[in-house]
Each structure stands twice: as structure tokens, then as C-alpha cells.
PDB file of N, CA and C in Angstrom:
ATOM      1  N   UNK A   1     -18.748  37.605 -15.135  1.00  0.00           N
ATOM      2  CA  UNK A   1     -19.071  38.731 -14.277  1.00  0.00           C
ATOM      3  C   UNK A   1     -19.871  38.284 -13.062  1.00  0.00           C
ATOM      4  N   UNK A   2     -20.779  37.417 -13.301  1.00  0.00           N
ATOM      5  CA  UNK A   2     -21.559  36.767 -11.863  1.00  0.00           C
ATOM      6  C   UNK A   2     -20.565  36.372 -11.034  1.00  0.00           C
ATOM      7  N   UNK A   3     -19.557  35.603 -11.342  1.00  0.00           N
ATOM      8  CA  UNK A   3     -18.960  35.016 -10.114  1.00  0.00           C
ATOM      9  C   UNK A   3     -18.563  35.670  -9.387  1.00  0.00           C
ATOM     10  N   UNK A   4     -18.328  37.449  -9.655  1.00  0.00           N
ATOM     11  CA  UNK A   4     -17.190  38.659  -8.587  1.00  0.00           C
ATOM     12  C   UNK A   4     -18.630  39.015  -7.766  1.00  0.00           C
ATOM     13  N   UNK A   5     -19.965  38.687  -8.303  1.00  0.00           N
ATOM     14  CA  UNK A   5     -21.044  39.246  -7.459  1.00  0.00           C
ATOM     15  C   UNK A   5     -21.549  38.055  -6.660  1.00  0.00           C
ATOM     16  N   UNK A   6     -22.018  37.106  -7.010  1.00  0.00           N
ATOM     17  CA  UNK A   6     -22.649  35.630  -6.410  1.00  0.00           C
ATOM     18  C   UNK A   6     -22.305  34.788  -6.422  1.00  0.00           C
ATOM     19  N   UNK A   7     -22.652  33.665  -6.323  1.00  0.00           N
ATOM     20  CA  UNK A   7     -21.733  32.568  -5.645  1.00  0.00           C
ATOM     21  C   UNK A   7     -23.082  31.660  -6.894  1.00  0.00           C
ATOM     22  N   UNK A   8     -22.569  30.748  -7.094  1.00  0.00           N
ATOM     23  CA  UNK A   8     -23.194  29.480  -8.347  1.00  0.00           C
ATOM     24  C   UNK A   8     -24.836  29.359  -7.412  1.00  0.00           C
ATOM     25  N   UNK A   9     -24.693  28.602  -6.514  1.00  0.00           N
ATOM     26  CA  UNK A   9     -25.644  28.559  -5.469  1.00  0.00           C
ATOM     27  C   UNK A   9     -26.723  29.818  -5.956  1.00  0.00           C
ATOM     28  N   UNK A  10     -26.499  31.069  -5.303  1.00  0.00           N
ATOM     29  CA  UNK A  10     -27.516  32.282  -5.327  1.00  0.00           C
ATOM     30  C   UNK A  10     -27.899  32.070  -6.584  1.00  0.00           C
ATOM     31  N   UNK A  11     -26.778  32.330  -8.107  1.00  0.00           N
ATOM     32  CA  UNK A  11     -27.355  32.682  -9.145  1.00  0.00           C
ATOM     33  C   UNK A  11     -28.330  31.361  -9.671  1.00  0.00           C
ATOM     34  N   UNK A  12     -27.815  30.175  -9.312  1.00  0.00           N
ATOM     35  CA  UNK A  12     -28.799  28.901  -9.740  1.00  0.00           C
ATOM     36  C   UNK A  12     -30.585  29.284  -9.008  1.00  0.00           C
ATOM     37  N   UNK A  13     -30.113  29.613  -7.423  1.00  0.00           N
ATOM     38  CA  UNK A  13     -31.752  30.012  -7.061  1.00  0.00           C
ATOM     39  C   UNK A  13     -32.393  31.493  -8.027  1.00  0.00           C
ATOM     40  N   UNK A  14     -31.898  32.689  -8.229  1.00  0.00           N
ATOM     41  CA  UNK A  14     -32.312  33.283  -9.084  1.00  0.00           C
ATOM     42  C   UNK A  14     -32.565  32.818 -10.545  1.00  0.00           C
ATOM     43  N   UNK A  15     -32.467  31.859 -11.367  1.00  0.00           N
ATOM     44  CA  UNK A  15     -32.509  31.776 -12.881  1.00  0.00           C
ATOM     45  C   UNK A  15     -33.408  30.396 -12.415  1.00  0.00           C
ATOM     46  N   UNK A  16     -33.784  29.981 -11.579  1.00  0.00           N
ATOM     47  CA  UNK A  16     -34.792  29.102 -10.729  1.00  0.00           C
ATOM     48  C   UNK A  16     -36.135  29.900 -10.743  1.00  0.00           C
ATOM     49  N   UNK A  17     -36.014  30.888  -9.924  1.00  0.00           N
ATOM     50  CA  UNK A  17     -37.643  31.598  -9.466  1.00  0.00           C
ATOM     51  C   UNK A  17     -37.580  32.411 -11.217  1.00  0.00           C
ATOM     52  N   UNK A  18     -36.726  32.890 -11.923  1.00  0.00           N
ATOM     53  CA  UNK A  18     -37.019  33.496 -13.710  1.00  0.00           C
ATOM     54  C   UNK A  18     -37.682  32.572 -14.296  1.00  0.00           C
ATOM     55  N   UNK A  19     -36.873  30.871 -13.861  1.00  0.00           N
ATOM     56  CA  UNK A  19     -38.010  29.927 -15.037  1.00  0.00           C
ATOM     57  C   UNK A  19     -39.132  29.577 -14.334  1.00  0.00           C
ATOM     58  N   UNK A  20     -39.669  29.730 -13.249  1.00  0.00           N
ATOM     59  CA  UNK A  20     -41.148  29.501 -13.060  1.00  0.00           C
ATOM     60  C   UNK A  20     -42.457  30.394 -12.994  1.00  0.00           C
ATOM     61  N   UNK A  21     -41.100  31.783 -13.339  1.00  0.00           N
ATOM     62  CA  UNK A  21     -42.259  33.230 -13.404  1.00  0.00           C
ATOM     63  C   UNK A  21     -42.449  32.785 -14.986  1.00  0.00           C
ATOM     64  N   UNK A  22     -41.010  32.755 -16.124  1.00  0.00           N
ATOM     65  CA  UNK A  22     -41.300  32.222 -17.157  1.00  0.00           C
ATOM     66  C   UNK A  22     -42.484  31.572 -17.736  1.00  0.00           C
ATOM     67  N   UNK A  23     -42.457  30.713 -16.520  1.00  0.00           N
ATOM     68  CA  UNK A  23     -43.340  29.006 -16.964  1.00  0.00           C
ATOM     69  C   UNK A  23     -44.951  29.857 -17.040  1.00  0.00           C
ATOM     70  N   UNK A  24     -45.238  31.189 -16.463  1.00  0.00           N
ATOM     71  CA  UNK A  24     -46.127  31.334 -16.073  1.00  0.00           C
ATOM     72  C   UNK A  24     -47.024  31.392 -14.826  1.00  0.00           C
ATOM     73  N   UNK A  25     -45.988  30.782 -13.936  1.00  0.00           N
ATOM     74  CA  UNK A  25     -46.373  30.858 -12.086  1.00  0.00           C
ATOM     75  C   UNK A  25     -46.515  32.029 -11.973  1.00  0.00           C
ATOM     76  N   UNK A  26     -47.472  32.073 -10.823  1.00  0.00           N
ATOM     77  CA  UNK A  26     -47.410  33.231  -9.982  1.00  0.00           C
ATOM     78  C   UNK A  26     -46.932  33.309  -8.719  1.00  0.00           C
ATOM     79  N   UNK A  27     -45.709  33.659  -8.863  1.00  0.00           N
ATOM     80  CA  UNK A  27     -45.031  33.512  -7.366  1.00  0.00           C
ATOM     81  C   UNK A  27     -44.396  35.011  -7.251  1.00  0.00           C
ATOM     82  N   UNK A  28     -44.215  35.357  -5.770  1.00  0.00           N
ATOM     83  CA  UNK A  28     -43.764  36.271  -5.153  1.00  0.00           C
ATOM     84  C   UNK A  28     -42.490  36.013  -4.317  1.00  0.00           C
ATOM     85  N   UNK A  29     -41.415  35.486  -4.633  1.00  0.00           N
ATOM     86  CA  UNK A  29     -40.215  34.646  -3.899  1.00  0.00           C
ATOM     87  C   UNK A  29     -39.588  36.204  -2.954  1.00  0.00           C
ATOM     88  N   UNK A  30     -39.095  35.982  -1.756  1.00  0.00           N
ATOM     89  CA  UNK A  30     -38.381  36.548  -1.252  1.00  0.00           C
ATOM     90  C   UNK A  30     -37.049  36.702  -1.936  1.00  0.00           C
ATOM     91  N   UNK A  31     -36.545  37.697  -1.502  1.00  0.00           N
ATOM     92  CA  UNK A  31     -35.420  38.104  -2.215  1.00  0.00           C
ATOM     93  C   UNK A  31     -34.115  37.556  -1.895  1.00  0.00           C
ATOM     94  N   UNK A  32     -33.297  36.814  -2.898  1.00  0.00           N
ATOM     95  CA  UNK A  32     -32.278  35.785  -2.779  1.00  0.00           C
ATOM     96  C   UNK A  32     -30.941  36.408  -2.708  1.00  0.00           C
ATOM     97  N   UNK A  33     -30.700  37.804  -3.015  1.00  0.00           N
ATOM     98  CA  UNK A  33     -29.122  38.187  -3.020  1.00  0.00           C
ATOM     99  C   UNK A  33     -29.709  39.697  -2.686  1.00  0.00           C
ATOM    100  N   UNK A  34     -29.065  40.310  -1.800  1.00  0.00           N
ATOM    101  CA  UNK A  34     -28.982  42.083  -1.692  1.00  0.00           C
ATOM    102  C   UNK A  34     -27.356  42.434  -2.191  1.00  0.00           C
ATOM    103  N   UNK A  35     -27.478  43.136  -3.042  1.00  0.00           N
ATOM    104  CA  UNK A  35     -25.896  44.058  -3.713  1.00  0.00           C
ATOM    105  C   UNK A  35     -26.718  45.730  -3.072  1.00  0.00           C
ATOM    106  N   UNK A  36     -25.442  46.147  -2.708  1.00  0.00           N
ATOM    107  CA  UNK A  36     -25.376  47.246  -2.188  1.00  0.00           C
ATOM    108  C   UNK A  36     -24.028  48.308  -2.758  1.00  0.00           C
ATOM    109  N   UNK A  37     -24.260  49.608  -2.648  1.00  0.00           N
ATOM    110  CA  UNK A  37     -23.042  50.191  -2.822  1.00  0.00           C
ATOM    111  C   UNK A  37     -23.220  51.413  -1.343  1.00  0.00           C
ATOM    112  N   UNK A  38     -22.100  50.841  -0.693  1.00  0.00           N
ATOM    113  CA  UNK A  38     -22.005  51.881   0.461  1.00  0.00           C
ATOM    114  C   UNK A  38     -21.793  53.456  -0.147  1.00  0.00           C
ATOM    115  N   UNK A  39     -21.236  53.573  -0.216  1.00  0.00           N
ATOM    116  CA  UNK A  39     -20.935  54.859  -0.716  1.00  0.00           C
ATOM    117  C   UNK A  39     -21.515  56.132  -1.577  1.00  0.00           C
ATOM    118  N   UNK A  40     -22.675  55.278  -2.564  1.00  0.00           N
ATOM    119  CA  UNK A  40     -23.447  55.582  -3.216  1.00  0.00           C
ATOM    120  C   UNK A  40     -25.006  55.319  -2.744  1.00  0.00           C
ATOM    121  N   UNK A  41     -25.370  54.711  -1.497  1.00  0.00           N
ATOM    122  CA  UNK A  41     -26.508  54.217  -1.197  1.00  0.00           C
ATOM    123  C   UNK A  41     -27.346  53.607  -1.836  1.00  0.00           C
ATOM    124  N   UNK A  42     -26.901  52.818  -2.990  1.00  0.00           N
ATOM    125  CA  UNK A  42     -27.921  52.283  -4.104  1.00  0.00           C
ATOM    126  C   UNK A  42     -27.743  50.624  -2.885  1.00  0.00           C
ATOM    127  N   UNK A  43     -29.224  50.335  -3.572  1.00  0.00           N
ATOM    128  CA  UNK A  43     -29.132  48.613  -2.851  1.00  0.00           C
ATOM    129  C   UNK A  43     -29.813  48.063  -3.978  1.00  0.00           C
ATOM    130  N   UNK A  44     -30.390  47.189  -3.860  1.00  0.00           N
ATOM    131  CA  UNK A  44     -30.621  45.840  -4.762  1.00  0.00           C
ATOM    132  C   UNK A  44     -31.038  44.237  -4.023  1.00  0.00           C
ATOM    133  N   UNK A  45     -32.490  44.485  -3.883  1.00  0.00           N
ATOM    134  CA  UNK A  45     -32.930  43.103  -3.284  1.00  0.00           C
ATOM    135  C   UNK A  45     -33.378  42.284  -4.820  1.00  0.00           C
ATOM    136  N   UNK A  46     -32.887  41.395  -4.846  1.00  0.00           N
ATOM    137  CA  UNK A  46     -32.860  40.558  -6.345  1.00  0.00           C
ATOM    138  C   UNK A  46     -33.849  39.423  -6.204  1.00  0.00           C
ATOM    139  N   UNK A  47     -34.592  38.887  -7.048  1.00  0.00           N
ATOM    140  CA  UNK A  47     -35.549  37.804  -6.638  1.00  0.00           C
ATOM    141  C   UNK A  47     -35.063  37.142  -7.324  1.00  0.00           C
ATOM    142  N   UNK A  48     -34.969  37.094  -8.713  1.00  0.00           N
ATOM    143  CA  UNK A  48     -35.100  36.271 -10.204  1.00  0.00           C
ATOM    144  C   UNK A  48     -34.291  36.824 -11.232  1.00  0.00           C
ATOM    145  N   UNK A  49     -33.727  35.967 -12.288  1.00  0.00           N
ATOM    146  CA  UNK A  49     -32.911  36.073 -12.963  1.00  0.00           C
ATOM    147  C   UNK A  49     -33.671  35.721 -14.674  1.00  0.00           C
ATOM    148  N   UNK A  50     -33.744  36.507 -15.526  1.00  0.00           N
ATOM    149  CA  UNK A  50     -34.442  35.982 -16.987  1.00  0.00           C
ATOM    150  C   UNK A  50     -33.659  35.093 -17.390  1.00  0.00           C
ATOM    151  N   UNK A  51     -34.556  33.738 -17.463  1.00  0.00           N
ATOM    152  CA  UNK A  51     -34.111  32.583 -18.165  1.00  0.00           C
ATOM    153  C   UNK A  51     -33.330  33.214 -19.801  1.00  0.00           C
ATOM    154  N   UNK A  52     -34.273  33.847 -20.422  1.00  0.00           N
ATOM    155  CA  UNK A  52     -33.863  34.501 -21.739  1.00  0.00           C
ATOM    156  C   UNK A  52     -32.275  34.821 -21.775  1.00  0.00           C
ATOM    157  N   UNK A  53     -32.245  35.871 -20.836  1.00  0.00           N
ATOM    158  CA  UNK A  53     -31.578  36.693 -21.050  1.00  0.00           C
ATOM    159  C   UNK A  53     -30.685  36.730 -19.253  1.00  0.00           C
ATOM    160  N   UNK A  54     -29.708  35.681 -18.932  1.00  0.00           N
ATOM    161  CA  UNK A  54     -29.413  35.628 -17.475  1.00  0.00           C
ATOM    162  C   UNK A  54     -29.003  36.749 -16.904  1.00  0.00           C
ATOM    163  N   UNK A  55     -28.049  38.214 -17.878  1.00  0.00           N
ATOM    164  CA  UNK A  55     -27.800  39.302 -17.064  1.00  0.00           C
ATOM    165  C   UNK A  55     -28.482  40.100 -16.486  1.00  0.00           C
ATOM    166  N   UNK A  56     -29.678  39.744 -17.307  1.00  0.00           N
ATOM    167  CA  UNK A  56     -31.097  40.696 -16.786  1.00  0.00           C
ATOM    168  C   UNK A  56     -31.029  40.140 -15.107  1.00  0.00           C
ATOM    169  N   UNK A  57     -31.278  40.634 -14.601  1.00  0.00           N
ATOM    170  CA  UNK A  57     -31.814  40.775 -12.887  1.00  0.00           C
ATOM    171  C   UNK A  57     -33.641  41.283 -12.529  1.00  0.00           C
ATOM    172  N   UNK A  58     -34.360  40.734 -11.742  1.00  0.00           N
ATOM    173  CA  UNK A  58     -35.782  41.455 -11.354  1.00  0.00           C
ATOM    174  C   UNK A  58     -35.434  41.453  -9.637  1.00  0.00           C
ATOM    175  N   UNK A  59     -35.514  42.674  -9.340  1.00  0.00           N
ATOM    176  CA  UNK A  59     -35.843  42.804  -8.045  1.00  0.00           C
ATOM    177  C   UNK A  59     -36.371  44.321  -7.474  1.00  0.00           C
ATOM    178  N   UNK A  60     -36.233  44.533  -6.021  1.00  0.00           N
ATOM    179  CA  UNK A  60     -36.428  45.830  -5.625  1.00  0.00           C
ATOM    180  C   UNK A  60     -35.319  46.762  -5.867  1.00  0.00           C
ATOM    181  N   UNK A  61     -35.242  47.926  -6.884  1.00  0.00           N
ATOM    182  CA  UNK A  61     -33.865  48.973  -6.369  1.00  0.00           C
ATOM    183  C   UNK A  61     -34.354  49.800  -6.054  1.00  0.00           C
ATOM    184  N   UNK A  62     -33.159  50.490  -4.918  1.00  0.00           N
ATOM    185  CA  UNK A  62     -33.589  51.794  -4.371  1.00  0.00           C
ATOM    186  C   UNK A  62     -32.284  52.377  -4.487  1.00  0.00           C
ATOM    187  N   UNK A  63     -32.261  53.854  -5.064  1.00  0.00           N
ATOM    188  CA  UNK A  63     -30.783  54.043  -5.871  1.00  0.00           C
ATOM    189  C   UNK A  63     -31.184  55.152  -5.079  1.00  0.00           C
ATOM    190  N   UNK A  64     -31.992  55.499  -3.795  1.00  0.00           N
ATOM    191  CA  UNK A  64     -31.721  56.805  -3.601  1.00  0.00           C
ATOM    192  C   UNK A  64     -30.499  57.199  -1.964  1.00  0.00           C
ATOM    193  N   UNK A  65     -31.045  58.382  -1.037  1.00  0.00           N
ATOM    194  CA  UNK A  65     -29.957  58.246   0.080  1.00  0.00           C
ATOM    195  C   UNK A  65     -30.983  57.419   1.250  1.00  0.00           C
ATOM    196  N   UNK A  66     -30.678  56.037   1.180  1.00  0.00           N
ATOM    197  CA  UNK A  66     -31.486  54.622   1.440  1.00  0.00           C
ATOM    198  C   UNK A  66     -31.474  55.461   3.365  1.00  0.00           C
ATOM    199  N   UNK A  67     -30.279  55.763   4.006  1.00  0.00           N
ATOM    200  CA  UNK A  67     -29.801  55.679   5.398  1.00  0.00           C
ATOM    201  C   UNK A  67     -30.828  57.407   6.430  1.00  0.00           C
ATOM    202  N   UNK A  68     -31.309  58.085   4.729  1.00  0.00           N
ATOM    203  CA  UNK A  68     -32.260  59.155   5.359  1.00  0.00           C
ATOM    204  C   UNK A  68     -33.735  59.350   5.105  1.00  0.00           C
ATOM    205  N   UNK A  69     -33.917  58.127   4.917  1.00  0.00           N
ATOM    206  CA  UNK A  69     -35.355  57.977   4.310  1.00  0.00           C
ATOM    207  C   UNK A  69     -35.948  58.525   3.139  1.00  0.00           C
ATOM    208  N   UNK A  70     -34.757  58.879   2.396  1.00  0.00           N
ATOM    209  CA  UNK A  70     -35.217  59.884   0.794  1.00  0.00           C
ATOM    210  C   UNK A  70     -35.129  58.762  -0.486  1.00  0.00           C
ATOM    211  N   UNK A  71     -34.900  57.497  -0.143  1.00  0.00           N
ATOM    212  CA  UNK A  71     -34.397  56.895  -1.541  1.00  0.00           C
ATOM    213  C   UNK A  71     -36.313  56.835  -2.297  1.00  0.00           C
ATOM    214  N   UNK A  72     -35.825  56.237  -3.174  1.00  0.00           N
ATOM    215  CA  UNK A  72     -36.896  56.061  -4.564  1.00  0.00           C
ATOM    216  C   UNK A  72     -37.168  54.461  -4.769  1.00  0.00           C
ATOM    217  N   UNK A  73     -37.568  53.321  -3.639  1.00  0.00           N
ATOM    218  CA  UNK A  73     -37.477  52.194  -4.621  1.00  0.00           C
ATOM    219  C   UNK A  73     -38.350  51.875  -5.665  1.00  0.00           C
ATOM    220  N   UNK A  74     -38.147  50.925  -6.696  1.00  0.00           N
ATOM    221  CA  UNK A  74     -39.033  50.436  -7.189  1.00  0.00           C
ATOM    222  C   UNK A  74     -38.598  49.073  -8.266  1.00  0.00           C
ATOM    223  N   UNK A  75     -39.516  49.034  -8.231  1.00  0.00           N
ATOM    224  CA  UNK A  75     -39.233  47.053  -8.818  1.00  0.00           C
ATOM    225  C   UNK A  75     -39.209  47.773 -10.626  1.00  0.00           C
ATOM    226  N   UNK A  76     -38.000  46.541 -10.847  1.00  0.00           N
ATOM    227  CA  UNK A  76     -37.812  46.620 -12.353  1.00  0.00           C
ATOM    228  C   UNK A  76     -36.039  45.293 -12.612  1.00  0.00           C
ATOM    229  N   UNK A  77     -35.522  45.806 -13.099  1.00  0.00           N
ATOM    230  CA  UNK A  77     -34.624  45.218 -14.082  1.00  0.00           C
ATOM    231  C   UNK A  77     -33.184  45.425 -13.995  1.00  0.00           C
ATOM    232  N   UNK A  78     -32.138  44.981 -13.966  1.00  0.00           N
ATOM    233  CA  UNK A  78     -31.284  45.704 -13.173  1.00  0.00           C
ATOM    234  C   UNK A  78     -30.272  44.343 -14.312  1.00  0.00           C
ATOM    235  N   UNK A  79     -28.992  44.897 -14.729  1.00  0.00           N
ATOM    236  CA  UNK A  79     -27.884  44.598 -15.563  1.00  0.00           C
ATOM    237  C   UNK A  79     -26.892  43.670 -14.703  1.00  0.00           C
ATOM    238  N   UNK A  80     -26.694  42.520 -14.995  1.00  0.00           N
ATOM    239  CA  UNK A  80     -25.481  42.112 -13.557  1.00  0.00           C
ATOM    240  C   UNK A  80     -24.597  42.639 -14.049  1.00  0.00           C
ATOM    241  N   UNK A  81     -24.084  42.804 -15.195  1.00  0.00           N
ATOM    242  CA  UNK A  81     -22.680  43.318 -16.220  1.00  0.00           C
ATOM    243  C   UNK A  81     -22.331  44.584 -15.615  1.00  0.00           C
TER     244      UNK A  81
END
């Protein structure tokens, strides 16, 4: 399922910044992949990927109407599947 969304590259830097939050770092990485759905206005700035568990995703979502200033973001967890 990753490969129809990211490219080896992106997902290697995401499951990269998962094992050093893992390790216990404290890092704040800029966000490595944006998924978007036009149509639905959901976006998805992605930082990190759980070593554990690689479908897991951590980044910013904002699932609301992003283009009128009404969306909802907030950081959490997001399914690549």
C-alpha cells in the first residue's frame, strides 16, 4: 500500500525520524510527505512513521474545509492502509 502513496525514499525518511523519536530523541522534524484529498479537503503533513508498527503515520491532520479557514487540525496518528 505505501508504494501507491510514497516513494521508498520518503517512507525510509519517515520510519527514520519514528526510530529516533523511538530511541527517545527529542526532535521536532519538518514534515516529509503532505497527502491531500482535493475533494474532501482533508490534508496530512506526515513527519514519522512507528518503527513498531510502519502503517501507523504521526503528523499534522486537518480533515476540515482547509480552503475556508474552518478545518480542525491536530497532531495524532493517521493509517497508511
Amino acid at each position: 500500500m505505501a508504494a501507491a502513496l510514497l516513494t521508498d525514499e520518503l517512507y525510509t525518511r519517515l520510519l527514520a525520524n519514528g526510530a529516533r523519536s523511538a530511541a527517545g530523541e527529542n526532535i521536532d522534524p519538518p514534515p516529509v510527505v503532505k497527502l491531500f484529498t482535493p475533494d474532501a479537503g482533508a490534508t496530512w503533513l506526515l513527519t514519522k512513521a512507528d518503527p513498531e508498527d510502519p502503517d501507523r503515520l504521526f503528523g499534522l491532520c486537518d480533515l476540515g474545509l482547509c480552503d475556508l479557514g474552518l478545518g480542525e487540525p491536530e497532531l495524532g496518528y493517521v493509517s497508511l492502509a
